[in-house]
PDB file of N, CA and C in Angstrom:
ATOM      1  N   UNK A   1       0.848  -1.174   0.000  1.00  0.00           N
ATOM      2  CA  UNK A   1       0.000   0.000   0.000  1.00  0.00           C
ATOM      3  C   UNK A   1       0.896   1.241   0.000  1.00  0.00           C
ATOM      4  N   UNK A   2       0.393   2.333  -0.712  1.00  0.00           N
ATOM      5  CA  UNK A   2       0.976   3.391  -0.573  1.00  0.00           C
ATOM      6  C   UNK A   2       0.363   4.442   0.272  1.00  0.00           C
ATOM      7  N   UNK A   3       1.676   5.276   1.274  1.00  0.00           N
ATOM      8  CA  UNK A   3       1.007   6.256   1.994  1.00  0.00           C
ATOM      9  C   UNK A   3       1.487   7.426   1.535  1.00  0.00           C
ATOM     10  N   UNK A   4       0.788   8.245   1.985  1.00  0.00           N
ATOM     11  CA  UNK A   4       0.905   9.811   1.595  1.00  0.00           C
ATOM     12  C   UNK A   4       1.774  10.839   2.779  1.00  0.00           C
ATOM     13  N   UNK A   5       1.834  10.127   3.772  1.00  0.00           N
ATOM     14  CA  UNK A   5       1.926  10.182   5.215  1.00  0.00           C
ATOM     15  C   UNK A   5       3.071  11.196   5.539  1.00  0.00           C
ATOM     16  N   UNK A   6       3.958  11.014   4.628  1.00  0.00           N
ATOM     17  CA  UNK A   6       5.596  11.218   4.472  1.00  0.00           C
ATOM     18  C   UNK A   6       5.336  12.722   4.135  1.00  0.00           C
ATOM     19  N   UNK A   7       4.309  13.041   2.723  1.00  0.00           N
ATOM     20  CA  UNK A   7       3.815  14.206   1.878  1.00  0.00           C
ATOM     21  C   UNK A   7       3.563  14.881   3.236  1.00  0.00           C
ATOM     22  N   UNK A   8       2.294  14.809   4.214  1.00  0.00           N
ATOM     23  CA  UNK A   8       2.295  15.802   4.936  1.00  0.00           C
ATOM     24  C   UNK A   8       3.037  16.579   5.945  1.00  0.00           C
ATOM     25  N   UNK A   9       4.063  15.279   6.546  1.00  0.00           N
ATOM     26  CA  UNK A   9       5.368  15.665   7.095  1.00  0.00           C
ATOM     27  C   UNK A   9       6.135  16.887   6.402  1.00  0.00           C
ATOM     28  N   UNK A  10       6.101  16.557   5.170  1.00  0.00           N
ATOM     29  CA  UNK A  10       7.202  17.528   4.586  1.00  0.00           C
ATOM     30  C   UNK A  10       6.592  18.709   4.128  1.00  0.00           C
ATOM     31  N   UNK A  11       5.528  19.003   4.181  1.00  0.00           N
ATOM     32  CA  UNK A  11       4.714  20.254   3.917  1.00  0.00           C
ATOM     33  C   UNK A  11       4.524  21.004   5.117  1.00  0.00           C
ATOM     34  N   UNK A  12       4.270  20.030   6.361  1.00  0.00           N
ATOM     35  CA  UNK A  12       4.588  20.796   7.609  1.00  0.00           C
ATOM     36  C   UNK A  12       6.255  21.325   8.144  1.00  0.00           C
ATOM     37  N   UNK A  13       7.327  20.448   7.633  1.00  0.00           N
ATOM     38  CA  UNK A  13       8.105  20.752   7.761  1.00  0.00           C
ATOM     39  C   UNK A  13       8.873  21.708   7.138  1.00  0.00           C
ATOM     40  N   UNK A  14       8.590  22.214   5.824  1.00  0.00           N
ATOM     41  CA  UNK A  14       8.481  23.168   5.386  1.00  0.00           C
ATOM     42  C   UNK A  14       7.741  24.487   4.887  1.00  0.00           C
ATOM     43  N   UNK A  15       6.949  24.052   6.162  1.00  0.00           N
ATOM     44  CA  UNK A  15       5.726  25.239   6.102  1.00  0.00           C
ATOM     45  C   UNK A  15       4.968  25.947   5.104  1.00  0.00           C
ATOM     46  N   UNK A  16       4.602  24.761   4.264  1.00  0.00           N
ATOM     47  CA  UNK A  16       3.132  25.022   3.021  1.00  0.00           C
ATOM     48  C   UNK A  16       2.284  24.597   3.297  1.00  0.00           C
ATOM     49  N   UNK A  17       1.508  25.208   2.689  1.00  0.00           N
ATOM     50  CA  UNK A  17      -0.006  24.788   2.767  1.00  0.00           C
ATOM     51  C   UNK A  17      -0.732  24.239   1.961  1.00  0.00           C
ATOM     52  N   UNK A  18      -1.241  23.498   1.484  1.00  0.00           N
ATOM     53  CA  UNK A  18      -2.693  22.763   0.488  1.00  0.00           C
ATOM     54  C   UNK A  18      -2.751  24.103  -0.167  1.00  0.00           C
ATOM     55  N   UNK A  19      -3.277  25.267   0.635  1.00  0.00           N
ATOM     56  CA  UNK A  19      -3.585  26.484  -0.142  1.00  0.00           C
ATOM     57  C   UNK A  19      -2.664  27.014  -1.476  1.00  0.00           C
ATOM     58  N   UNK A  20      -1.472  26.851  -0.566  1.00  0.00           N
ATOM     59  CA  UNK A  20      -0.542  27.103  -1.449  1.00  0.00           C
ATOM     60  C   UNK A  20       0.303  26.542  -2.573  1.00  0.00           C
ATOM     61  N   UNK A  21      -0.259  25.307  -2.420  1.00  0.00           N
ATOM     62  CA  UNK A  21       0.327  24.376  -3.544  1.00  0.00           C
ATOM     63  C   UNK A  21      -0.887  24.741  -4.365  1.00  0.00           C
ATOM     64  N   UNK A  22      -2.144  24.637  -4.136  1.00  0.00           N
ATOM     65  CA  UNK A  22      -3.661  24.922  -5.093  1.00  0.00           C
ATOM     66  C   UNK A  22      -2.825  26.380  -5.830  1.00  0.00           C
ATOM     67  N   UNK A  23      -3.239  27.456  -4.824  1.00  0.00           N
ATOM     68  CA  UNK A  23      -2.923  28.783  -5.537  1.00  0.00           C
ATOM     69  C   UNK A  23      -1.625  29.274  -5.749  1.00  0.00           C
ATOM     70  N   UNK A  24      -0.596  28.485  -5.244  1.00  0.00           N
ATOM     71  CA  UNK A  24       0.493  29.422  -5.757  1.00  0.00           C
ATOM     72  C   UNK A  24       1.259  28.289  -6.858  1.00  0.00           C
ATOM     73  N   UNK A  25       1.108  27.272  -6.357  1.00  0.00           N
ATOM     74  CA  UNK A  25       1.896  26.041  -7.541  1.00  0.00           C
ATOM     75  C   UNK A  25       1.030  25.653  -8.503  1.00  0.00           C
ATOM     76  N   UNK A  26      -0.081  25.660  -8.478  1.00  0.00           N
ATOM     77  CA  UNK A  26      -1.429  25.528  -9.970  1.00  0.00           C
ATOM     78  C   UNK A  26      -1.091  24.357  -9.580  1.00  0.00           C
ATOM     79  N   UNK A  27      -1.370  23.088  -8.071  1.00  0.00           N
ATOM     80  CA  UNK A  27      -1.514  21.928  -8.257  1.00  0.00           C
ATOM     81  C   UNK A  27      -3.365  21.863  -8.111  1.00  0.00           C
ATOM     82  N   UNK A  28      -4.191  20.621  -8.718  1.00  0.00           N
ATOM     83  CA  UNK A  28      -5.494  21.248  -8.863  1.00  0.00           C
ATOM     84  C   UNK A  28      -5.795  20.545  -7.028  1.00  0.00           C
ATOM     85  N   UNK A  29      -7.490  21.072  -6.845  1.00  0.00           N
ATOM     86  CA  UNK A  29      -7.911  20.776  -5.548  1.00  0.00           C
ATOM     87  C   UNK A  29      -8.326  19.315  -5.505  1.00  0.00           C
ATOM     88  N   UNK A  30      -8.395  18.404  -6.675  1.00  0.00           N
ATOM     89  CA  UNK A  30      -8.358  17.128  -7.023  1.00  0.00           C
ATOM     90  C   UNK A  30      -7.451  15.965  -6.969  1.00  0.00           C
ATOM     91  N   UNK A  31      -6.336  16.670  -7.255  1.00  0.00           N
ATOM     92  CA  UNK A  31      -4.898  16.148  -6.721  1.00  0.00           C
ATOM     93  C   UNK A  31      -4.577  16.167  -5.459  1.00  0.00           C
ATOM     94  N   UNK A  32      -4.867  17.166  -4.823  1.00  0.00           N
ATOM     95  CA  UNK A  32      -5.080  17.117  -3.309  1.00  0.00           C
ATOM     96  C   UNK A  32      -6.115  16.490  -2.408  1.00  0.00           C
ATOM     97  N   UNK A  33      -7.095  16.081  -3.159  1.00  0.00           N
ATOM     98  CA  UNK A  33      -8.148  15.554  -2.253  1.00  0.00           C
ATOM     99  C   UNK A  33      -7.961  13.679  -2.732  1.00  0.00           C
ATOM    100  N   UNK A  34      -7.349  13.643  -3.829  1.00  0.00           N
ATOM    101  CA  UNK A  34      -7.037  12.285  -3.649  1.00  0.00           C
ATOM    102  C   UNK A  34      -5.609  11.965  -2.903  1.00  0.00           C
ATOM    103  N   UNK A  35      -4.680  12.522  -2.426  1.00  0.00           N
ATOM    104  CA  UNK A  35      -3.739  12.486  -1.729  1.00  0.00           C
ATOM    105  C   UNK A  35      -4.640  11.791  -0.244  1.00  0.00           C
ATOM    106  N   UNK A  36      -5.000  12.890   0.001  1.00  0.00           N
ATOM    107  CA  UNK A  36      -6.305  12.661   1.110  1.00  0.00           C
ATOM    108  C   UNK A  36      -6.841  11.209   1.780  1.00  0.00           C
ATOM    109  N   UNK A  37      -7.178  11.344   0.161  1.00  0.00           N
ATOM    110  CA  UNK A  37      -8.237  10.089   0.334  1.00  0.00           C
ATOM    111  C   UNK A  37      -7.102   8.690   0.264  1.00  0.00           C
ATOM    112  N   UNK A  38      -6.175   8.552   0.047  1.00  0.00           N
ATOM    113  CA  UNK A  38      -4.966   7.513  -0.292  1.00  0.00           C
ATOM    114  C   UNK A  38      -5.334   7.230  -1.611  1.00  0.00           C
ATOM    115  N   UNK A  39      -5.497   8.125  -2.480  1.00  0.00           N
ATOM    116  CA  UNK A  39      -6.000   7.338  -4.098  1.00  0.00           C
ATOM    117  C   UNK A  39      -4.455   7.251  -4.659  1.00  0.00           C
ATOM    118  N   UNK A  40      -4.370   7.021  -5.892  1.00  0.00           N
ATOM    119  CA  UNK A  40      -3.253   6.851  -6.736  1.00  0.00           C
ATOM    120  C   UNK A  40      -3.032   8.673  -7.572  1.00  0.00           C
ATOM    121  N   UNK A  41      -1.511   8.453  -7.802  1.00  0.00           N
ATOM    122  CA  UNK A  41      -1.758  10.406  -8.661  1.00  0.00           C
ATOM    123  C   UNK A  41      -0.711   9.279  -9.799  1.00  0.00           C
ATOM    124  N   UNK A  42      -0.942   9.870 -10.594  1.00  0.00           N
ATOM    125  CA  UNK A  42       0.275  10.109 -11.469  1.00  0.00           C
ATOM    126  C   UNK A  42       1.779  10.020 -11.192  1.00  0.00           C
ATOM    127  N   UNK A  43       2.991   9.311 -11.686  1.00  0.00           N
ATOM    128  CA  UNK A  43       4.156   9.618 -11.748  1.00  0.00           C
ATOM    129  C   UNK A  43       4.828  11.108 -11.893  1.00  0.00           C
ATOM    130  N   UNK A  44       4.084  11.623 -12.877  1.00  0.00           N
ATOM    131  CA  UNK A  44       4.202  12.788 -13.524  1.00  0.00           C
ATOM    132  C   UNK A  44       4.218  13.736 -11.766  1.00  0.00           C
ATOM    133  N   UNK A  45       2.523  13.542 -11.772  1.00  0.00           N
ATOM    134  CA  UNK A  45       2.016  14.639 -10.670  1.00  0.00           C
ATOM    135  C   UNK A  45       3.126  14.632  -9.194  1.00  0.00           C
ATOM    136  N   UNK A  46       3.502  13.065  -9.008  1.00  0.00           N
ATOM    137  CA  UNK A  46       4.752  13.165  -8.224  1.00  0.00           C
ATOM    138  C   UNK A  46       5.774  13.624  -8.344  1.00  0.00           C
ATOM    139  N   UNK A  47       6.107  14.138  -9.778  1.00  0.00           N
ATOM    140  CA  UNK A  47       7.513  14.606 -10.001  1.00  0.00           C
ATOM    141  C   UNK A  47       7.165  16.139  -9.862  1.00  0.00           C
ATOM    142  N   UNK A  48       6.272  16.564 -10.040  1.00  0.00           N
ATOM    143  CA  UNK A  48       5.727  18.027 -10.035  1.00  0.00           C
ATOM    144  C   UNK A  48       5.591  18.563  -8.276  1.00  0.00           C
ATOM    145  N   UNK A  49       5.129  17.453  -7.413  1.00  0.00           N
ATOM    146  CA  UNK A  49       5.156  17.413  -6.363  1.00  0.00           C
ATOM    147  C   UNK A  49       6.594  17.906  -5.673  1.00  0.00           C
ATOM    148  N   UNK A  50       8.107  16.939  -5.715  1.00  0.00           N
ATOM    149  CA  UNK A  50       9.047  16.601  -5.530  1.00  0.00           C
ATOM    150  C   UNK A  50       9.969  17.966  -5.712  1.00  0.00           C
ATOM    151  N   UNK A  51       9.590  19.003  -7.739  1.00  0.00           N
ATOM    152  CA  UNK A  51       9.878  19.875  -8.029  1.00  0.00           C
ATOM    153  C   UNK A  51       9.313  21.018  -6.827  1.00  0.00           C
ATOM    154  N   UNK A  52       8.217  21.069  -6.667  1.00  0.00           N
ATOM    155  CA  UNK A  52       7.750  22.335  -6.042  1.00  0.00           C
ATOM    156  C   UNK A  52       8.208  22.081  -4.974  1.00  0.00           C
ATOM    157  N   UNK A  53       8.249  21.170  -3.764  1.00  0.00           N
ATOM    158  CA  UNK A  53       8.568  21.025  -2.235  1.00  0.00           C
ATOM    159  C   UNK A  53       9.722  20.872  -2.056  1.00  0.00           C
ATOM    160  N   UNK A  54      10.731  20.783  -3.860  1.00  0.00           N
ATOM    161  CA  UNK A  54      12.466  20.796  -3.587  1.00  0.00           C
ATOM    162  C   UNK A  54      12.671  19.521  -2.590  1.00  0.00           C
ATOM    163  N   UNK A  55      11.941  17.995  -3.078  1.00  0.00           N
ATOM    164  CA  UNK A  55      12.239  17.571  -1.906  1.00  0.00           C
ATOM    165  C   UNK A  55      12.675  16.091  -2.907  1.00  0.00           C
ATOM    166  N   UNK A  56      12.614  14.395  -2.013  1.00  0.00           N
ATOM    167  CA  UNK A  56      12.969  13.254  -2.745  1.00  0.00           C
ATOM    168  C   UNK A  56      11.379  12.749  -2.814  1.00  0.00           C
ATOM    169  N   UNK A  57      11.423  11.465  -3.894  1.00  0.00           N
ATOM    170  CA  UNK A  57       9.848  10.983  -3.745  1.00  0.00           C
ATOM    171  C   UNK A  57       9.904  10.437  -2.547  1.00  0.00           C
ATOM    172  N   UNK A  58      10.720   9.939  -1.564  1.00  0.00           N
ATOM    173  CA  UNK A  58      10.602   9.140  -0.107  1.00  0.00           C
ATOM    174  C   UNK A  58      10.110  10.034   0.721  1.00  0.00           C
ATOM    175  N   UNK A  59       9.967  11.512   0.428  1.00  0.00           N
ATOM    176  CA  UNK A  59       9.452  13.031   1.173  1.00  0.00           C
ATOM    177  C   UNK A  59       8.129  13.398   1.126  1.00  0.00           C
ATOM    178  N   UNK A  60       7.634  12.182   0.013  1.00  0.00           N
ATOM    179  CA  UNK A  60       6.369  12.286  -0.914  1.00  0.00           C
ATOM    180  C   UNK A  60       5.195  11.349  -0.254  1.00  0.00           C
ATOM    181  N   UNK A  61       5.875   9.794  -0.210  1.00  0.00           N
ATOM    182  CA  UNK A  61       5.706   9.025  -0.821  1.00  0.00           C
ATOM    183  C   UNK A  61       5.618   7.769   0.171  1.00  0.00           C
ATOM    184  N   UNK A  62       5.107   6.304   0.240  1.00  0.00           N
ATOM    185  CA  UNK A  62       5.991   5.206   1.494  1.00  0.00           C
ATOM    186  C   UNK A  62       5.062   4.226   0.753  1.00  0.00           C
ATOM    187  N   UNK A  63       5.829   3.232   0.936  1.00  0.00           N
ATOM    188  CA  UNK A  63       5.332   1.701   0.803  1.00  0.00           C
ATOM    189  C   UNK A  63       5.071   1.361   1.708  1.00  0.00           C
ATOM    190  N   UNK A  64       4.359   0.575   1.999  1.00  0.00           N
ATOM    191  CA  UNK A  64       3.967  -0.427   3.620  1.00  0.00           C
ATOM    192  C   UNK A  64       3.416  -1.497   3.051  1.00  0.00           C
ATOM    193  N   UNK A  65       3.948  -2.557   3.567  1.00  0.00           N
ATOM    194  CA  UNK A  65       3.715  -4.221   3.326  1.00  0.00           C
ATOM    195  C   UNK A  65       2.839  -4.562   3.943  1.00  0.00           C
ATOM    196  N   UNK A  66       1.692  -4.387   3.613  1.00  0.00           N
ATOM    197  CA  UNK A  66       0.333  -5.245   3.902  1.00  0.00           C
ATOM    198  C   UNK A  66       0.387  -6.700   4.511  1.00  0.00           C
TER     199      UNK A  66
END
């Protein structure tokens, strides 16, 4: 399973907001609400992620063995 878990760590740890990825990075409010929800994004949308938060996909991102 994939978690998102890591993503909010590093948004708190570098002090952004949802808001600010929506309005200042043009990520949409759809991409964010499936983060949310644990849905799947795109490779792409992760690399766009990784670009804006200057961070690794492991900053993003986690596997966990079911």
């Amino acid at each position: 399973m994939i978690s998102y878990k890591p993503f909010y760590e590093t948004l708190f740890k570098k002090g952004i907001t949802e808001y600010q990825l929506i309005f200042k990075q043009g990520f949409s409010a759809n991409t964010l609400h499936r983060i949310k929800k644990g849905e799947a994004i795109s490779t792409k949308t992760l690399d766009a992620l990784c670009y804006a938060l200057d961070c690794k996909v492991e900053d993003v991102i986690e596997f966990i063995r079911e």
